[in-house]
C-alpha atoms as a PDB file:
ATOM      1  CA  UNK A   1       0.000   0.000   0.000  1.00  0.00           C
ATOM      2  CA  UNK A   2       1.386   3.438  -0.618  1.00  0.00           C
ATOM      3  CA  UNK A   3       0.639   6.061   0.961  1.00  0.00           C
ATOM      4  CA  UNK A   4       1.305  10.064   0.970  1.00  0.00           C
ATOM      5  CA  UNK A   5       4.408  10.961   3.387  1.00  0.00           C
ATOM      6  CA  UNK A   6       3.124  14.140   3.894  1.00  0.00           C
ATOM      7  CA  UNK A   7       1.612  13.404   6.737  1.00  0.00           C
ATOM      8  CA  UNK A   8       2.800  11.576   9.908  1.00  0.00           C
ATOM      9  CA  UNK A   9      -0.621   9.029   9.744  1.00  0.00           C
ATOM     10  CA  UNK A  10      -2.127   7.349   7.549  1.00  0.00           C
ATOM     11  CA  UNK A  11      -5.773   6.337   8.285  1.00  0.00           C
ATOM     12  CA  UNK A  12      -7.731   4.474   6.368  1.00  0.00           C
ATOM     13  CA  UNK A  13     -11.884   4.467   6.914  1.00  0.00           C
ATOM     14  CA  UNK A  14     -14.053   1.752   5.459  1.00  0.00           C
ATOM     15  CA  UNK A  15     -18.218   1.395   6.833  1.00  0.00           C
ATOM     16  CA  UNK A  16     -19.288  -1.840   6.896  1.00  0.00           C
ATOM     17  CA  UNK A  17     -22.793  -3.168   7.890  1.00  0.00           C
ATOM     18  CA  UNK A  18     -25.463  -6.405   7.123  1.00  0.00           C
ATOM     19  CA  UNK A  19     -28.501  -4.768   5.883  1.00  0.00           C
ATOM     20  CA  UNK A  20     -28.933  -3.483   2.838  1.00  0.00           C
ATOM     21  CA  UNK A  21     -31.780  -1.646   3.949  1.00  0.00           C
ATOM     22  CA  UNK A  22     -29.575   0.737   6.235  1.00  0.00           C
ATOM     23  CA  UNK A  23     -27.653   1.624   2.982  1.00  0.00           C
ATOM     24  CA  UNK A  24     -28.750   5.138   2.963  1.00  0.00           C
ATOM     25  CA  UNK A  25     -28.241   6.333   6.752  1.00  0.00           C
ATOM     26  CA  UNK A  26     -25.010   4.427   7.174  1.00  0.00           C
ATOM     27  CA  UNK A  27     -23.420   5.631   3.694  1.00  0.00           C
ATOM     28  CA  UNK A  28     -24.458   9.346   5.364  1.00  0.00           C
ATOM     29  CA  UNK A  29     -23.036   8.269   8.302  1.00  0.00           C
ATOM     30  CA  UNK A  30     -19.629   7.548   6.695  1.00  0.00           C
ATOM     31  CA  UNK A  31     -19.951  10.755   4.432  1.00  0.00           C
ATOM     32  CA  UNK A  32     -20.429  12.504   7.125  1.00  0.00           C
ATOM     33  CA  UNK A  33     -17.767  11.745   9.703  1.00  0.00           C
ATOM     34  CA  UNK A  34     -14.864  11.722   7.224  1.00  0.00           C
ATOM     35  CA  UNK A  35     -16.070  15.170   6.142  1.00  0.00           C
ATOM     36  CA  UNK A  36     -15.728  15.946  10.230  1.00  0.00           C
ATOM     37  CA  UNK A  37     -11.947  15.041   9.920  1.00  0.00           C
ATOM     38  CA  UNK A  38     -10.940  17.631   6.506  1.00  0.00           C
ATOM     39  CA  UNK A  39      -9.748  20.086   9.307  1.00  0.00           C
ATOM     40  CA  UNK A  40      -7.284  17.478  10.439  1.00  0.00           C
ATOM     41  CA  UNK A  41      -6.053  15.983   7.503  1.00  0.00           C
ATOM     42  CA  UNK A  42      -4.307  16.947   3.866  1.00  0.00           C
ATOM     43  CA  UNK A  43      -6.396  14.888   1.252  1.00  0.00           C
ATOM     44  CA  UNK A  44      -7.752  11.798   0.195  1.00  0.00           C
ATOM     45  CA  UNK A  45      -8.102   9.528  -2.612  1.00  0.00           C
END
């Protein structure tokens, strides 16, 4: 895995759940709390 050495961390964030039916509030979830970090980090693929 490669990975940017601009920063000290590398974090990697993956959702994963059973239902299929939960698709839409856990996707927002995710969405959501990585947009929460952008103060805190320096980019993403």
């Amino acid at each position: 895995m490669a990975y940017s050495m601009a920063g000290p961390l590398y974090i990697g964030w993956y959702s994963v759940w059973d239902n299929s039916a939960d698709d839409d509030v856990n996707e927002r979830w995710h969405h959501d709390t990585l947009k929460s970090l952008e103060p805190i980090t320096r980019g993403q693929l």
